[in-house]
C-alpha atoms as a PDB file:
ATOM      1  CA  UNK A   1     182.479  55.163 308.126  1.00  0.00           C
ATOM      2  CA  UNK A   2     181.721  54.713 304.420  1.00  0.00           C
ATOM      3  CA  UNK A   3     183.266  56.932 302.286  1.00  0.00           C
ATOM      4  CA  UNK A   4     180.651  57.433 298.655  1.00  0.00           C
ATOM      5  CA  UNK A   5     182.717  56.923 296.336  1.00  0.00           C
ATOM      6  CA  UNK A   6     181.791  57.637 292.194  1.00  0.00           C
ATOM      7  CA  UNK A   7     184.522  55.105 290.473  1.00  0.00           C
ATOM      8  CA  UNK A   8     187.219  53.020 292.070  1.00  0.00           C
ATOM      9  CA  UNK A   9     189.112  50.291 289.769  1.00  0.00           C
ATOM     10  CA  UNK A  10     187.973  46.605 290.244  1.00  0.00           C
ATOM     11  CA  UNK A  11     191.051  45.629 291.310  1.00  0.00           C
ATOM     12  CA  UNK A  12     190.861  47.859 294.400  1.00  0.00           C
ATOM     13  CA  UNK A  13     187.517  46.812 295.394  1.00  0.00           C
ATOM     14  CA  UNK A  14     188.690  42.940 295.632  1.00  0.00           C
ATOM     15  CA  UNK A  15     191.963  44.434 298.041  1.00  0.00           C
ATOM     16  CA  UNK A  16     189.196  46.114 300.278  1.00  0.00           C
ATOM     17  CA  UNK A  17     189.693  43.897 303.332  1.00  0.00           C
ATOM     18  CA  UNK A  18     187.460  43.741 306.690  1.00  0.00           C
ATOM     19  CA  UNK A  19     187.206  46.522 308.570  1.00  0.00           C
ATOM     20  CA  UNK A  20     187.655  49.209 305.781  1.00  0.00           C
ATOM     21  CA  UNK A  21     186.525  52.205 305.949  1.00  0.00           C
ATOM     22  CA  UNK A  22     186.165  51.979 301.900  1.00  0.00           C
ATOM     23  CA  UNK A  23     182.777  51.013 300.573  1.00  0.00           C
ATOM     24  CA  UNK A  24     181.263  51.640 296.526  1.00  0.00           C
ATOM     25  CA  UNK A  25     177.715  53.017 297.777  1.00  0.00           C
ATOM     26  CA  UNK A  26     175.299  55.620 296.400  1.00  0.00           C
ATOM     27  CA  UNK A  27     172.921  57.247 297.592  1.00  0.00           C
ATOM     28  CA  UNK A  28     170.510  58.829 295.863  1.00  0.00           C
ATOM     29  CA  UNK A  29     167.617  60.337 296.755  1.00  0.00           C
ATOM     30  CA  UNK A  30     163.868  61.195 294.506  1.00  0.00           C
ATOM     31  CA  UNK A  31     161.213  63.532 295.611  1.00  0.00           C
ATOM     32  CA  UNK A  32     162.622  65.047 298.578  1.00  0.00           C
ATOM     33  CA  UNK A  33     165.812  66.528 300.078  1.00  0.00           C
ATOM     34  CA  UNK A  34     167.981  65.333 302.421  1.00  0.00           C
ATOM     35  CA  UNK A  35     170.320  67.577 304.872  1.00  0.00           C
ATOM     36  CA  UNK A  36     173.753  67.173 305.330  1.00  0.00           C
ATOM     37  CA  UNK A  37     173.061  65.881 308.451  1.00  0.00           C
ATOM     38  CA  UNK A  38     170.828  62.944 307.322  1.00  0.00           C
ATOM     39  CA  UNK A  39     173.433  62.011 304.466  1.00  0.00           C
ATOM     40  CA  UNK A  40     175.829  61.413 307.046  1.00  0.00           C
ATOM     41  CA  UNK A  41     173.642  59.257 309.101  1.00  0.00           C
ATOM     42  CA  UNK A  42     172.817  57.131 305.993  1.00  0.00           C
ATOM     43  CA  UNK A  43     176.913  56.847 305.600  1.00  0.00           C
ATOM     44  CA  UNK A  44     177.664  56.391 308.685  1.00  0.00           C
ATOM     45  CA  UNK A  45     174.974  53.592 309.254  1.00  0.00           C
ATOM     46  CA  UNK A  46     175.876  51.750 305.618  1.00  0.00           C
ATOM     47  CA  UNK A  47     179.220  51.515 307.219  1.00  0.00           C
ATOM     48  CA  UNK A  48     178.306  50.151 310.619  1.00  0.00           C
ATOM     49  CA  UNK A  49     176.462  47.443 309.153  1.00  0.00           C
ATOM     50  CA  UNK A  50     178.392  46.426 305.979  1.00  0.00           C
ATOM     51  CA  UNK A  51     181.764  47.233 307.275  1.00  0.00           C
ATOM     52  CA  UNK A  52     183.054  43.503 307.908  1.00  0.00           C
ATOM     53  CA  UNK A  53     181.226  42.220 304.504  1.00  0.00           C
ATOM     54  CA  UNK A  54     182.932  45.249 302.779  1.00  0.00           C
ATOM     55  CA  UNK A  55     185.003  42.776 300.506  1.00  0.00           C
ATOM     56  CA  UNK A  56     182.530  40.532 300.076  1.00  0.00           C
ATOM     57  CA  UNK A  57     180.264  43.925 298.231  1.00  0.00           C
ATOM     58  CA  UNK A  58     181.136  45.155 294.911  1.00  0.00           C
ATOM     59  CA  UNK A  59     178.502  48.051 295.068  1.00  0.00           C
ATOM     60  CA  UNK A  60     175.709  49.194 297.732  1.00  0.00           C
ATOM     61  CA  UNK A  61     173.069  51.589 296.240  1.00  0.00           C
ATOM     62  CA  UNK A  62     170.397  53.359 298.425  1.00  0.00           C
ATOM     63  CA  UNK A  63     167.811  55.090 297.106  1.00  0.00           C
ATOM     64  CA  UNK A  64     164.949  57.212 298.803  1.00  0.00           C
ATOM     65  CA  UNK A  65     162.050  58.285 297.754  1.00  0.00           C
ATOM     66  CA  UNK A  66     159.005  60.217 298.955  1.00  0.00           C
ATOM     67  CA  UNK A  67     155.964  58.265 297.065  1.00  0.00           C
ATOM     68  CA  UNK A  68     152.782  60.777 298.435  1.00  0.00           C
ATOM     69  CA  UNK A  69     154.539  64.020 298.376  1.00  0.00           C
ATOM     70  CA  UNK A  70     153.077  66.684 300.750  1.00  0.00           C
ATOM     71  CA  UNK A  71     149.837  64.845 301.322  1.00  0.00           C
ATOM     72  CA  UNK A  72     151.096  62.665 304.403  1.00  0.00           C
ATOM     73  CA  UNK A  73     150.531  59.434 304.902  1.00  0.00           C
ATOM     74  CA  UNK A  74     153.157  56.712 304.071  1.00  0.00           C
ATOM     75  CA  UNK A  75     155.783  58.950 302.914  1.00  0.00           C
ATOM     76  CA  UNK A  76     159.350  57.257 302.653  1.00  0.00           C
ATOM     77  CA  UNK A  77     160.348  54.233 300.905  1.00  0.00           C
ATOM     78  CA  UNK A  78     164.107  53.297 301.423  1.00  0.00           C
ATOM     79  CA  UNK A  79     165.932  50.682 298.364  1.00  0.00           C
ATOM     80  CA  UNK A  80     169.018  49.340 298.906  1.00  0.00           C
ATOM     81  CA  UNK A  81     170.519  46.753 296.291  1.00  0.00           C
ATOM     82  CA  UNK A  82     173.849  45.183 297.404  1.00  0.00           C
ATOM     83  CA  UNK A  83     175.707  43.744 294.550  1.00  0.00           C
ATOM     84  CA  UNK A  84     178.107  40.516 295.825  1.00  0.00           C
ATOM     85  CA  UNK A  85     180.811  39.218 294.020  1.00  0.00           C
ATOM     86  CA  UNK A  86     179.616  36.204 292.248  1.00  0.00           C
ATOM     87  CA  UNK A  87     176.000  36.358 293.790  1.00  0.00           C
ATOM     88  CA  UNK A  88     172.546  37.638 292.439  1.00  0.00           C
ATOM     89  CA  UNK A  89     171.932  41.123 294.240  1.00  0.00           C
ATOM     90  CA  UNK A  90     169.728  41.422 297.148  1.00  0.00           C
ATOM     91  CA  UNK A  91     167.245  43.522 296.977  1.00  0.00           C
ATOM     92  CA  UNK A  92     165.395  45.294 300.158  1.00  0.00           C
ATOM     93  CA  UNK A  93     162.657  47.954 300.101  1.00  0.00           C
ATOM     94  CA  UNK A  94     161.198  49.182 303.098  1.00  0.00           C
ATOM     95  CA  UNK A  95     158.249  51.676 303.784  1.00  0.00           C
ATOM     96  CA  UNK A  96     157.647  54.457 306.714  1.00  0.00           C
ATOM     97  CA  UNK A  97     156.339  57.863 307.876  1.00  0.00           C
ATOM     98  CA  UNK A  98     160.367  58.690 308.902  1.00  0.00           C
ATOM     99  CA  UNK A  99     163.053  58.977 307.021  1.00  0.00           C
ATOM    100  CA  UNK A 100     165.664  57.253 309.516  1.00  0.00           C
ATOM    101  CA  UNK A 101     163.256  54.685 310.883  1.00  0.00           C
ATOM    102  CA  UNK A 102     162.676  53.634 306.677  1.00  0.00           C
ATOM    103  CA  UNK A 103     166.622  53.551 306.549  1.00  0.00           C
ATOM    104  CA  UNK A 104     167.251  51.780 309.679  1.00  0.00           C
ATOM    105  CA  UNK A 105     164.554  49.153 309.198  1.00  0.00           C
ATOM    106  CA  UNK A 106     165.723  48.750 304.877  1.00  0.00           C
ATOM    107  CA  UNK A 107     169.802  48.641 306.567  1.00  0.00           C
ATOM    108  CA  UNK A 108     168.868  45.947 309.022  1.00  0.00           C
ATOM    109  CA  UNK A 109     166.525  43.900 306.680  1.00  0.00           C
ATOM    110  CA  UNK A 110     169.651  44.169 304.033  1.00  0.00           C
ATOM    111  CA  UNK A 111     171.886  43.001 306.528  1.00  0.00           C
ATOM    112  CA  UNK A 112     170.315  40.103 307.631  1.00  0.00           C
ATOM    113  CA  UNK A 113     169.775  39.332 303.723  1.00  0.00           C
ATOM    114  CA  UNK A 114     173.212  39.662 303.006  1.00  0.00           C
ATOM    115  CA  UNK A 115     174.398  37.219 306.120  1.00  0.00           C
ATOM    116  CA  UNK A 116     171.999  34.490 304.904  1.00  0.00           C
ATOM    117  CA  UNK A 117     172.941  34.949 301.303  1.00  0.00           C
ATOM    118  CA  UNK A 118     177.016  34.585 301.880  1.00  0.00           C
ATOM    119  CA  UNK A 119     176.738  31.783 304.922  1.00  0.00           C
ATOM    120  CA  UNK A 120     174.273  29.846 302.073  1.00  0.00           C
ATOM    121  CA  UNK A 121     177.520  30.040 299.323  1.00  0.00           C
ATOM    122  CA  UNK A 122     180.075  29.571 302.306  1.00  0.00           C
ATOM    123  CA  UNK A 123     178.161  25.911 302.742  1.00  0.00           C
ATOM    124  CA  UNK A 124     176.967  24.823 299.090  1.00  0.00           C
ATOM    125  CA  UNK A 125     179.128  21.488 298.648  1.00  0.00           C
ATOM    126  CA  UNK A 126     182.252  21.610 296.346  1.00  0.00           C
ATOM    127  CA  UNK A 127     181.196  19.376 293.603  1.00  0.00           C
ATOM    128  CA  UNK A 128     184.387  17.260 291.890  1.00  0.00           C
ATOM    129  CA  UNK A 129     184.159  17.570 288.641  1.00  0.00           C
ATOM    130  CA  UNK A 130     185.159  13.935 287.343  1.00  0.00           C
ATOM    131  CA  UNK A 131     186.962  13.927 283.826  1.00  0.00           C
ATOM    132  CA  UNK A 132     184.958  12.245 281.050  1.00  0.00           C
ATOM    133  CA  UNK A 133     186.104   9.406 279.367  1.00  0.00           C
ATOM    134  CA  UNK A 134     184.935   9.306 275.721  1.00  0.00           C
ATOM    135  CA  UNK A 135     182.337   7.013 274.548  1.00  0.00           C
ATOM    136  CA  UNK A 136     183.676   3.668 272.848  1.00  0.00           C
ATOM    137  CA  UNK A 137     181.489   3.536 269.298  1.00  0.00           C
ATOM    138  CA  UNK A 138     180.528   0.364 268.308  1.00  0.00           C
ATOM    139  CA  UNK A 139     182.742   0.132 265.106  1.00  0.00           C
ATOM    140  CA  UNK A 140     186.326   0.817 267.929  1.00  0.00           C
ATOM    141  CA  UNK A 141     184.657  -2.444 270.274  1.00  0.00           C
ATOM    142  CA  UNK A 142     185.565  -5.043 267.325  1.00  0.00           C
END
């Protein structure tokens, strides 16, 4: 399970190792309230899913937010933004009627995202960087 957590030292986020139960993720919420009881799902869910990238992450942020109010339709948009070490963020945003199905729909979309992006860096090709010789001017070739 993911514990939210408001400031832990760089250093202790590279130590986080697989399987830790110690994840930098917010979750914030705009427009509507969430119970305790859907604030643990969302934890509990951001930890199922991210647990065995958890060192890979340096922060996870999920935000909800209700875009039409009382007036019904397409109510809940779920944003999460997962910040890799090295990489550009990845960005999900997904759209429903229910809270959960919005999470668990934005949670797997970010997943996959995240799997793609770190298998993608895992085989780039190490490029040797060869040492420059410098250039011989024409007055040094007499």
């Amino acid at each position: 399970m993911a514990r939210v957590t408001s400031a832990v030292p760089k250093a202790r986020k590279r130590q986080i190792g697989r399987g830790s139960d110690l994840l930098l993720s917010h979750v914030r919420v705009f427009g509507t309230q969430l119970s305790d009881a859907d604030r643990e799902y969302i934890r509990t869910k951001i930890g199922e899913k991210f647990r065995k990238a958890a060192g890979k992450i340096s922060r996870l942020s999920l935000r909800v937010r209700d875009i039409n109010g009382p007036k019904g339709g397409v109510d809940h948009v779920c944003r999460i933004k997962i910040m890799p070490f090295g990489l550009q963020p990845v960005v999900v945003e997904e759209r429903s009627t229910r809270l959960r199905t919005a999470v668990d729909e934005a949670l797997r979309t970010a997943e996959r995202t995240l799997v793609s992006t770190l298998s993608r860096r895992r085989t780039k090709p190490i490029r040797d960087v060869v040492a420059r010789r410098p250039r011989q001017t024409a007055a040094k070739r007499v």
